[in-house]
PDB file of N, CA and C in Angstrom:
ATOM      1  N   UNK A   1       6.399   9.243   7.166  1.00  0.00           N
ATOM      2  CA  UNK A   1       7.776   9.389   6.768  1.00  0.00           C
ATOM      3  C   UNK A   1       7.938   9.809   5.319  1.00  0.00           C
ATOM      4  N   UNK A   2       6.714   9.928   4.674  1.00  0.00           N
ATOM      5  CA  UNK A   2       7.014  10.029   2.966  1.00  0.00           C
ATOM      6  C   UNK A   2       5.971  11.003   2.544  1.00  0.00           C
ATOM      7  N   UNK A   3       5.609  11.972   3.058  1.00  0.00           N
ATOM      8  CA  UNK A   3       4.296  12.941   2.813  1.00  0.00           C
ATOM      9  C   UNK A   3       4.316  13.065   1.040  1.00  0.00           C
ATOM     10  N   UNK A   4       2.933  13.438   0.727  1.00  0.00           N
ATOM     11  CA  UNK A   4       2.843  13.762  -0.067  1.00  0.00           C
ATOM     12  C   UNK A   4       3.287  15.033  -0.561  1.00  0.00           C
ATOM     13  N   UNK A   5       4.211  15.485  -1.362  1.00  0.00           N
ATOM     14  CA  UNK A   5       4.498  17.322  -1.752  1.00  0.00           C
ATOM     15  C   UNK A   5       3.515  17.830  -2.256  1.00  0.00           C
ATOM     16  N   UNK A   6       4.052  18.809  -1.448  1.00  0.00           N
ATOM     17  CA  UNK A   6       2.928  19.973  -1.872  1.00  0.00           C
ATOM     18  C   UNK A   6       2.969  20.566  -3.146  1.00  0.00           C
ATOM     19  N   UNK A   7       1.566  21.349  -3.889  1.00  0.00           N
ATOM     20  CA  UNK A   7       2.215  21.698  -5.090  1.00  0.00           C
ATOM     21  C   UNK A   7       1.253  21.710  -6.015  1.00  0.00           C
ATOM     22  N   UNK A   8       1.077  21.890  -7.082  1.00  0.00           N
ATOM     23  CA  UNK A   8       0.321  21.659  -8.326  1.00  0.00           C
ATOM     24  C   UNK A   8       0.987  20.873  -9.652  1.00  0.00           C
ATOM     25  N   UNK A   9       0.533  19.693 -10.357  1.00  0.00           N
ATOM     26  CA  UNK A   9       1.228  18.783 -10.761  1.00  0.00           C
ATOM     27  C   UNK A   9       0.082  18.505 -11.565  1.00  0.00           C
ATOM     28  N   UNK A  10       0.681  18.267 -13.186  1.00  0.00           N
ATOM     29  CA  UNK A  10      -0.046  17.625 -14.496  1.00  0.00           C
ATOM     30  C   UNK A  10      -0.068  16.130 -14.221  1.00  0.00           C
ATOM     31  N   UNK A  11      -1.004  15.407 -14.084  1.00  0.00           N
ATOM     32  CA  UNK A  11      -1.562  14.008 -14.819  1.00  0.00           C
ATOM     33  C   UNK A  11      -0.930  13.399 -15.811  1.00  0.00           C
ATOM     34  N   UNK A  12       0.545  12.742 -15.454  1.00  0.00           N
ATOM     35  CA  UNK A  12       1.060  12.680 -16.828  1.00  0.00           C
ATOM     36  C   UNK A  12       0.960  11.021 -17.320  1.00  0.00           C
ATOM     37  N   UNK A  13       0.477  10.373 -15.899  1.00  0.00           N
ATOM     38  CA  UNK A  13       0.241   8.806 -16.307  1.00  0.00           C
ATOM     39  C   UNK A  13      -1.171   8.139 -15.884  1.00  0.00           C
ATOM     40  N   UNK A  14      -2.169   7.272 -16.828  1.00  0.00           N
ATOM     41  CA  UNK A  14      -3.480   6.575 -16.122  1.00  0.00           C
ATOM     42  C   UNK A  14      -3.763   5.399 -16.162  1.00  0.00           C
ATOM     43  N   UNK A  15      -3.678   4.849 -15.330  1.00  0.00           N
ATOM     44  CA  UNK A  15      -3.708   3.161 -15.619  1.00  0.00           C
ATOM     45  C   UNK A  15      -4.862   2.690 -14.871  1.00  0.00           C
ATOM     46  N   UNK A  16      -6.168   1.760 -15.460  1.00  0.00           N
ATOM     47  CA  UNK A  16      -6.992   1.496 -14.675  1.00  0.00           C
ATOM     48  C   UNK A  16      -6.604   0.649 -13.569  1.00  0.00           C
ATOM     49  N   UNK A  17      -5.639  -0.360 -13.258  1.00  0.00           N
ATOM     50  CA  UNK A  17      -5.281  -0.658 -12.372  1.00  0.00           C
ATOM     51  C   UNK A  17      -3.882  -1.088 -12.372  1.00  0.00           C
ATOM     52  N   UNK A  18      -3.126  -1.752 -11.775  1.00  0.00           N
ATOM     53  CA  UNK A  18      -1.821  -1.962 -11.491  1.00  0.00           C
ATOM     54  C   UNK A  18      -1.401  -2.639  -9.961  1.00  0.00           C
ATOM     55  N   UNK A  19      -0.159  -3.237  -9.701  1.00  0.00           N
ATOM     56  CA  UNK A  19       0.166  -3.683  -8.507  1.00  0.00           C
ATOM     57  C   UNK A  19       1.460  -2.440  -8.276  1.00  0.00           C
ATOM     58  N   UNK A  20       1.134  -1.522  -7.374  1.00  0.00           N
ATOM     59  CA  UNK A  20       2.355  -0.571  -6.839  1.00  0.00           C
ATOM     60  C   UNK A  20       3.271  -1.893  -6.119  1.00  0.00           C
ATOM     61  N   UNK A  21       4.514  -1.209  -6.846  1.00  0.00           N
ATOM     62  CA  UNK A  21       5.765  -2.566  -5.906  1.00  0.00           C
ATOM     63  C   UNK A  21       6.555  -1.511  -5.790  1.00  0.00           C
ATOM     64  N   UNK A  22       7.425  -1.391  -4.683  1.00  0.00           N
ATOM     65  CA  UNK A  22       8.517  -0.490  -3.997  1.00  0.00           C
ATOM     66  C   UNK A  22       8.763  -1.059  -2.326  1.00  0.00           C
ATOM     67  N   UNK A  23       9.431   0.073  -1.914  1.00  0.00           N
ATOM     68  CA  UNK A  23      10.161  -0.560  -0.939  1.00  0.00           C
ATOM     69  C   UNK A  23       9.947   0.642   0.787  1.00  0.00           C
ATOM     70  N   UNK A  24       9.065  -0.056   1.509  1.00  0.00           N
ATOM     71  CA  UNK A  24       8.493   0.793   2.358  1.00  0.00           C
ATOM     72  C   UNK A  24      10.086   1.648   3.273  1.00  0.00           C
ATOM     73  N   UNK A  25       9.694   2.517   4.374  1.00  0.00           N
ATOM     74  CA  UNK A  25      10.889   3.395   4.805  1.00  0.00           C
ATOM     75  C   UNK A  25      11.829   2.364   5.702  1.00  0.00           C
ATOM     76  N   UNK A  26      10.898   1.451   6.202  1.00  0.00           N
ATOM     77  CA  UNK A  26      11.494   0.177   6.882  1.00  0.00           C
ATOM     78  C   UNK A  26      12.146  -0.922   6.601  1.00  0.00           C
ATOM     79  N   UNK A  27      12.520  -0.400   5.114  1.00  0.00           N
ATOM     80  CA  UNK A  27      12.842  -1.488   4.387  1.00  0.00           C
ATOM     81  C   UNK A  27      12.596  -2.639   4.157  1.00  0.00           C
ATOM     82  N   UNK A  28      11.142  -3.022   4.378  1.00  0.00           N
ATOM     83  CA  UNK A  28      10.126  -3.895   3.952  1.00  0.00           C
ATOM     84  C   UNK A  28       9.396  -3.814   2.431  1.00  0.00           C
ATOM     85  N   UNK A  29       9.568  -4.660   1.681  1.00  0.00           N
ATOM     86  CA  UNK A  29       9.226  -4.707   0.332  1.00  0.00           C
ATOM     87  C   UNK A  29       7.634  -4.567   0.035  1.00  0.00           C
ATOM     88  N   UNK A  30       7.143  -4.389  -0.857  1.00  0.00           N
ATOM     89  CA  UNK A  30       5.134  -4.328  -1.023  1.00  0.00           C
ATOM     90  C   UNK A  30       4.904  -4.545  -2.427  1.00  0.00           C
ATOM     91  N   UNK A  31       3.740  -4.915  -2.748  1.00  0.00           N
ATOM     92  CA  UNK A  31       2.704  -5.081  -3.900  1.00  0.00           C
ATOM     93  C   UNK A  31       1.703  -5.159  -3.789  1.00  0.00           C
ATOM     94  N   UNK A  32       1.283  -3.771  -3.677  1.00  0.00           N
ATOM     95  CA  UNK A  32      -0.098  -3.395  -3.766  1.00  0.00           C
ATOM     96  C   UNK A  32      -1.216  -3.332  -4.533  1.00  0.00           C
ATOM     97  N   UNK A  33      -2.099  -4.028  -4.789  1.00  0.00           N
ATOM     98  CA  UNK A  33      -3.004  -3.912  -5.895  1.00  0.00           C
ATOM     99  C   UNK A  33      -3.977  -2.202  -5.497  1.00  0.00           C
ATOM    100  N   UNK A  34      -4.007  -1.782  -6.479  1.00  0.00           N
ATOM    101  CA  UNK A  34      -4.491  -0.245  -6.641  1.00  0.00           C
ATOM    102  C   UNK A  34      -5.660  -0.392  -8.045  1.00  0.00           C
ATOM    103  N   UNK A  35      -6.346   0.426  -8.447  1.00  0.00           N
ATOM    104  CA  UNK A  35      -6.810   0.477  -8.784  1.00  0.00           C
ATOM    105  C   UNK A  35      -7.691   2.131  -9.484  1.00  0.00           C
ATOM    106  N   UNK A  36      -7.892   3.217 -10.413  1.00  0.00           N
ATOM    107  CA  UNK A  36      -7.842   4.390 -10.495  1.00  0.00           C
ATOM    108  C   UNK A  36      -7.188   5.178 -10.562  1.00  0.00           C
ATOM    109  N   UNK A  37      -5.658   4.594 -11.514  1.00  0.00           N
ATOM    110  CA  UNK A  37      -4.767   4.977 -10.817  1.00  0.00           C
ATOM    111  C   UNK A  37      -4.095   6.477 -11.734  1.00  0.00           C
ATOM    112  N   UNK A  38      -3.855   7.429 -11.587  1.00  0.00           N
ATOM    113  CA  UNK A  38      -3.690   8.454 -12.031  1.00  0.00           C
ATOM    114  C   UNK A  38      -2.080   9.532 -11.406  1.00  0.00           C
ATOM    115  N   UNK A  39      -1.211   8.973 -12.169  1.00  0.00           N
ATOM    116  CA  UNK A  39       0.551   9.846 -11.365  1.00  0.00           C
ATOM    117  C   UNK A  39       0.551  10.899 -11.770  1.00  0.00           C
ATOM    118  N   UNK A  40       0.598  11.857 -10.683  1.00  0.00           N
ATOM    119  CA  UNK A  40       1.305  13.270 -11.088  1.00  0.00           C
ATOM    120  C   UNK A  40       2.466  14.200 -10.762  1.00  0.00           C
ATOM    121  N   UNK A  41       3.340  13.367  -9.793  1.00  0.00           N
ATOM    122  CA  UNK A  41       4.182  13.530  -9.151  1.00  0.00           C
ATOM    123  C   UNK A  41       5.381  12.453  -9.106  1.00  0.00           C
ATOM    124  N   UNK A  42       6.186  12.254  -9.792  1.00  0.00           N
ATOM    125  CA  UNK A  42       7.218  10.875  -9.871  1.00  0.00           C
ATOM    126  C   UNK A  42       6.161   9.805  -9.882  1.00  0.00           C
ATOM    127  N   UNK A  43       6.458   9.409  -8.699  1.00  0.00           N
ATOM    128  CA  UNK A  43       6.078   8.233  -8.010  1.00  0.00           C
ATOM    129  C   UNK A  43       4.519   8.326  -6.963  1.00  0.00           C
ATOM    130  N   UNK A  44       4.324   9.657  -7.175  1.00  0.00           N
ATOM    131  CA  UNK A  44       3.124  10.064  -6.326  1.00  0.00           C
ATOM    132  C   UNK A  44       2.019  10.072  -7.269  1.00  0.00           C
ATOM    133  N   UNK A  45       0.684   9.439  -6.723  1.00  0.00           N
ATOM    134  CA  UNK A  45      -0.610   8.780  -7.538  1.00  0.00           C
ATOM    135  C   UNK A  45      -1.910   8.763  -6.851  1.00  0.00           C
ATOM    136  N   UNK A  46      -2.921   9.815  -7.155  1.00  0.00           N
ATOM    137  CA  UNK A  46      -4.308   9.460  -6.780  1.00  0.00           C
ATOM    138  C   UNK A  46      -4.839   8.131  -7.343  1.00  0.00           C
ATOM    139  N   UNK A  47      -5.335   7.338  -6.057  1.00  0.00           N
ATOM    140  CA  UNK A  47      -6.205   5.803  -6.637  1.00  0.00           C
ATOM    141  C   UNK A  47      -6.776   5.352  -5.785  1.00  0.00           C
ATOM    142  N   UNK A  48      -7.252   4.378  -5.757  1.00  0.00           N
ATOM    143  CA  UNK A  48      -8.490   3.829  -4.934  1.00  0.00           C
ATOM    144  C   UNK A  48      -7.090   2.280  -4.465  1.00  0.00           C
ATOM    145  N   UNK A  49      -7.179   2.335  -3.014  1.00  0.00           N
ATOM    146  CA  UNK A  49      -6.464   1.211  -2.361  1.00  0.00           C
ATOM    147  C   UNK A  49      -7.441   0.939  -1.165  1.00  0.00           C
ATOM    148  N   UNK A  50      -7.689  -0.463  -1.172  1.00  0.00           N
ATOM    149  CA  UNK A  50      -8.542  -0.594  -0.040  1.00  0.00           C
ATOM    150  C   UNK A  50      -7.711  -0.643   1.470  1.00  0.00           C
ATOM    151  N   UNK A  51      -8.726  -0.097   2.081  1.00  0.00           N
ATOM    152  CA  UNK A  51      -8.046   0.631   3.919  1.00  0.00           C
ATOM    153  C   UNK A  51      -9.460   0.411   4.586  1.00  0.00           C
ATOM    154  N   UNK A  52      -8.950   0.491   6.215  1.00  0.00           N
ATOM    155  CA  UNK A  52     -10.095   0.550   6.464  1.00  0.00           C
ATOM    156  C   UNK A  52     -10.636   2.010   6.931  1.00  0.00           C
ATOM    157  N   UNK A  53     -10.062   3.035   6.250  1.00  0.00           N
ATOM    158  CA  UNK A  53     -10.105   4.015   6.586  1.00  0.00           C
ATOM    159  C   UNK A  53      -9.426   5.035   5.540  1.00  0.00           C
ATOM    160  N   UNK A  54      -9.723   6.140   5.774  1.00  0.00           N
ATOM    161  CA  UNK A  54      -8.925   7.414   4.878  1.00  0.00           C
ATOM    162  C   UNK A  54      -9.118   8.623   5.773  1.00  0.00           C
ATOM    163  N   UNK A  55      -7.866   9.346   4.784  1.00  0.00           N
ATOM    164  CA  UNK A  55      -7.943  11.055   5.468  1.00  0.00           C
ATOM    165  C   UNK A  55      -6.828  10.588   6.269  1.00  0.00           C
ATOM    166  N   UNK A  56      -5.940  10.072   6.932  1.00  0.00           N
ATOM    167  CA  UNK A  56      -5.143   9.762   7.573  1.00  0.00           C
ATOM    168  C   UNK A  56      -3.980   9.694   7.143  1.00  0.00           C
ATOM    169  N   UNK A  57      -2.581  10.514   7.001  1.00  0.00           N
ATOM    170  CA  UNK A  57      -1.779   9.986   6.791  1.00  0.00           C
ATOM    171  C   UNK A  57      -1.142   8.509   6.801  1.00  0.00           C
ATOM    172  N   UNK A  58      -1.327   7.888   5.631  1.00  0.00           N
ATOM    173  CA  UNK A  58      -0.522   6.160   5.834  1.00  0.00           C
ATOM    174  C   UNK A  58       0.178   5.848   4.520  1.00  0.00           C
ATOM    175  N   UNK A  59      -0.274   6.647   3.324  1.00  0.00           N
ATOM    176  CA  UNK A  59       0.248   6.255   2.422  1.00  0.00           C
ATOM    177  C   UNK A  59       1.794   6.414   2.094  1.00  0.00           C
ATOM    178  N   UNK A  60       2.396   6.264   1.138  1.00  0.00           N
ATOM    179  CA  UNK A  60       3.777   6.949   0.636  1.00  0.00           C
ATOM    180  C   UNK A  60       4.006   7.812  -0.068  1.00  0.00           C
ATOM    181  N   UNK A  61       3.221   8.942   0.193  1.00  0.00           N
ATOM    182  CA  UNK A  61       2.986  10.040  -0.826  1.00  0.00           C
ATOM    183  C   UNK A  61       1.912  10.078  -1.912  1.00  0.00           C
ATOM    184  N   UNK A  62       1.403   8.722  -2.107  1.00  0.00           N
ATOM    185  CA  UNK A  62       0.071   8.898  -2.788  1.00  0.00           C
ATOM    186  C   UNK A  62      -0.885   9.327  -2.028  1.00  0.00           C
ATOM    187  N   UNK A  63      -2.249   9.605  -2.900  1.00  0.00           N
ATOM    188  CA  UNK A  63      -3.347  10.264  -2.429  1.00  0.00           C
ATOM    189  C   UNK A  63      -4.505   8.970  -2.425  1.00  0.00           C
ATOM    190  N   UNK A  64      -4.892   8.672  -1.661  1.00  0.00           N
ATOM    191  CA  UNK A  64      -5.732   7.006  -1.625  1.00  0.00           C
ATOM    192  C   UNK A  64      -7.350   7.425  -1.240  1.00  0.00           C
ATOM    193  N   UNK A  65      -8.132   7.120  -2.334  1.00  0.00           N
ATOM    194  CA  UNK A  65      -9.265   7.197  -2.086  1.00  0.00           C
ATOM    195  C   UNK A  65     -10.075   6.293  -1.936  1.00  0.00           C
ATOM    196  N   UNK A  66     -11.450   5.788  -1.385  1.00  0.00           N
ATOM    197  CA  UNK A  66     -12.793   4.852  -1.548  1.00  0.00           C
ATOM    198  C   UNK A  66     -12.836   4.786  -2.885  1.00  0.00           C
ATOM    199  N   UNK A  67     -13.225   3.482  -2.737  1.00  0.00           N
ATOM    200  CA  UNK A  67     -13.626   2.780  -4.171  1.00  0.00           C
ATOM    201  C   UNK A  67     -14.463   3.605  -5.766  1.00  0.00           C
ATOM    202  N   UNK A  68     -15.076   4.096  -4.579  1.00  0.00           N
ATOM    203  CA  UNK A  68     -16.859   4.349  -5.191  1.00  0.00           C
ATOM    204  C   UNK A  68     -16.240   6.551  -5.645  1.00  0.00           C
ATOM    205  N   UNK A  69     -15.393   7.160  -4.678  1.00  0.00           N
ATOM    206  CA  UNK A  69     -15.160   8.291  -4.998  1.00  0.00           C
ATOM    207  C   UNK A  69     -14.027   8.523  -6.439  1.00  0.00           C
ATOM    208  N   UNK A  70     -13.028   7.212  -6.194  1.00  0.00           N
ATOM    209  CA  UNK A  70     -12.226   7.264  -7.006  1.00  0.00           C
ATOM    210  C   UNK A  70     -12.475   6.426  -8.106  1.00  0.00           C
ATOM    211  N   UNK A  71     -13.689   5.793  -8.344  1.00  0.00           N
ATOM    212  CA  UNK A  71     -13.814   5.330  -9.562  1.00  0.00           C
ATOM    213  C   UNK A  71     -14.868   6.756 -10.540  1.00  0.00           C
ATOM    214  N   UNK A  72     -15.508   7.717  -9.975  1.00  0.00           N
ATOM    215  CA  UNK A  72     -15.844   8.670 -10.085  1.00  0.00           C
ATOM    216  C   UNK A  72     -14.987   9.995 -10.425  1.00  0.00           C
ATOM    217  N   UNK A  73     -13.886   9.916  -9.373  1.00  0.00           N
ATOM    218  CA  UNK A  73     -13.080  10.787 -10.136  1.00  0.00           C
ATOM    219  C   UNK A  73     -11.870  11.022 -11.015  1.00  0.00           C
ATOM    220  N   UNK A  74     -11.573   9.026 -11.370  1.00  0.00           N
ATOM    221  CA  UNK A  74     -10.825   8.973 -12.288  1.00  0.00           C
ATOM    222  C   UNK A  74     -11.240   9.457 -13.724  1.00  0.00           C
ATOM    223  N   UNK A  75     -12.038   9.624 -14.065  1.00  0.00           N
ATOM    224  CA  UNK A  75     -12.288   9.388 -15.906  1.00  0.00           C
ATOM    225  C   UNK A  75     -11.867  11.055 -16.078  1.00  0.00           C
ATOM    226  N   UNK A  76     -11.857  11.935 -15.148  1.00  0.00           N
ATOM    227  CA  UNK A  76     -11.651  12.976 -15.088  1.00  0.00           C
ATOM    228  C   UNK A  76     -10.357  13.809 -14.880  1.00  0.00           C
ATOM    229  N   UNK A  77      -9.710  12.224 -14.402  1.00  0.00           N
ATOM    230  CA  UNK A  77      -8.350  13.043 -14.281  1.00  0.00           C
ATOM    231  C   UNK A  77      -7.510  12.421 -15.675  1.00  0.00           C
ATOM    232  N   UNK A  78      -8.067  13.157 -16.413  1.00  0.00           N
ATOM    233  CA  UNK A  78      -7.103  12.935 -18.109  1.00  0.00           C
ATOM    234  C   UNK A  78      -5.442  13.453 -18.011  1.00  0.00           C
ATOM    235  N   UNK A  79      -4.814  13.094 -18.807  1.00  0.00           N
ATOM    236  CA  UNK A  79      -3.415  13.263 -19.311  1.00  0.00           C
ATOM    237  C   UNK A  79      -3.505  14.905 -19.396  1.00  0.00           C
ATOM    238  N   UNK A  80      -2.558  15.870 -18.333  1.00  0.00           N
ATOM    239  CA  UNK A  80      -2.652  17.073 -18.259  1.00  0.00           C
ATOM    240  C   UNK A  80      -3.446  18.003 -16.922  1.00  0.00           C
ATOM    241  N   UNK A  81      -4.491  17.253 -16.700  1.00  0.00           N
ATOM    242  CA  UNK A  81      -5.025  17.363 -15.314  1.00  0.00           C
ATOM    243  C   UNK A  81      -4.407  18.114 -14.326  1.00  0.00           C
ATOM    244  N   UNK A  82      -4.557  19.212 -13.742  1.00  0.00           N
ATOM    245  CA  UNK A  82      -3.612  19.581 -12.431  1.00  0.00           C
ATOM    246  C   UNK A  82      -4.148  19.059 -11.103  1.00  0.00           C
ATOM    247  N   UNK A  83      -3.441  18.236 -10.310  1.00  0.00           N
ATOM    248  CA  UNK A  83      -3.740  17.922  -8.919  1.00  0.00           C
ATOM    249  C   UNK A  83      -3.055  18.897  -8.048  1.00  0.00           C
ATOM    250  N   UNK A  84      -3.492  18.990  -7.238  1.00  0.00           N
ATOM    251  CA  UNK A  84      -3.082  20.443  -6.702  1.00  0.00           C
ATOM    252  C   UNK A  84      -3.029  19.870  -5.139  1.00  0.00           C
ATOM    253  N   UNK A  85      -1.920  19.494  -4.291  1.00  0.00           N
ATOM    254  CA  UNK A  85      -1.720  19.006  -2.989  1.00  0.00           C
ATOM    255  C   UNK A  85      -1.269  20.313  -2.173  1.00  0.00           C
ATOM    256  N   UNK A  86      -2.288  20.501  -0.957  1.00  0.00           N
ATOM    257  CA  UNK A  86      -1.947  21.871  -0.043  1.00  0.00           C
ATOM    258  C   UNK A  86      -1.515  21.558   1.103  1.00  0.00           C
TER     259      UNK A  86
END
């Protein structure tokens, strides 16, 4: 219900971790502990959230990676960074 947009987008926020809090489409509330966390889109954020799975649409427009990929490809996504969603 909340895809990620498509697009190319600067890195404009990095926080090593954080609790995402908002309000799912069901109007069910959340606080998510995240971790890698890198915004380039409003509210839209590559990071590491544990699942038991990926590649699947589930998120809310973020991009959710494994632990071990996204602690690897955070240090890289600096302030300015283009993420590029197709």
């Amino acid at each position: 219900g909340t895809p990620t947009a498509k697009g190319s987008f600067p890195v404009y926020l990095r926080l090593r971790n954080q609790v995402m809090r908002g309000t799912d489409p069901n109007g069910a509330n959340y606080a998510d502990p995240v971790q890698f966390v890198a915004y380039f889109n409003g509210g839209d954020a590559l990071h590491y959230m544990a699942r038991t799975s990926y590649g699947d649409p589930q998120s809310l427009g973020c991009v959710e990676l494994p632990f071990t990929a996204a602690s690897i490809v955070w240090p890289y996504m600096t302030l300015g960074s283009i993420v590029t969603v197709e």
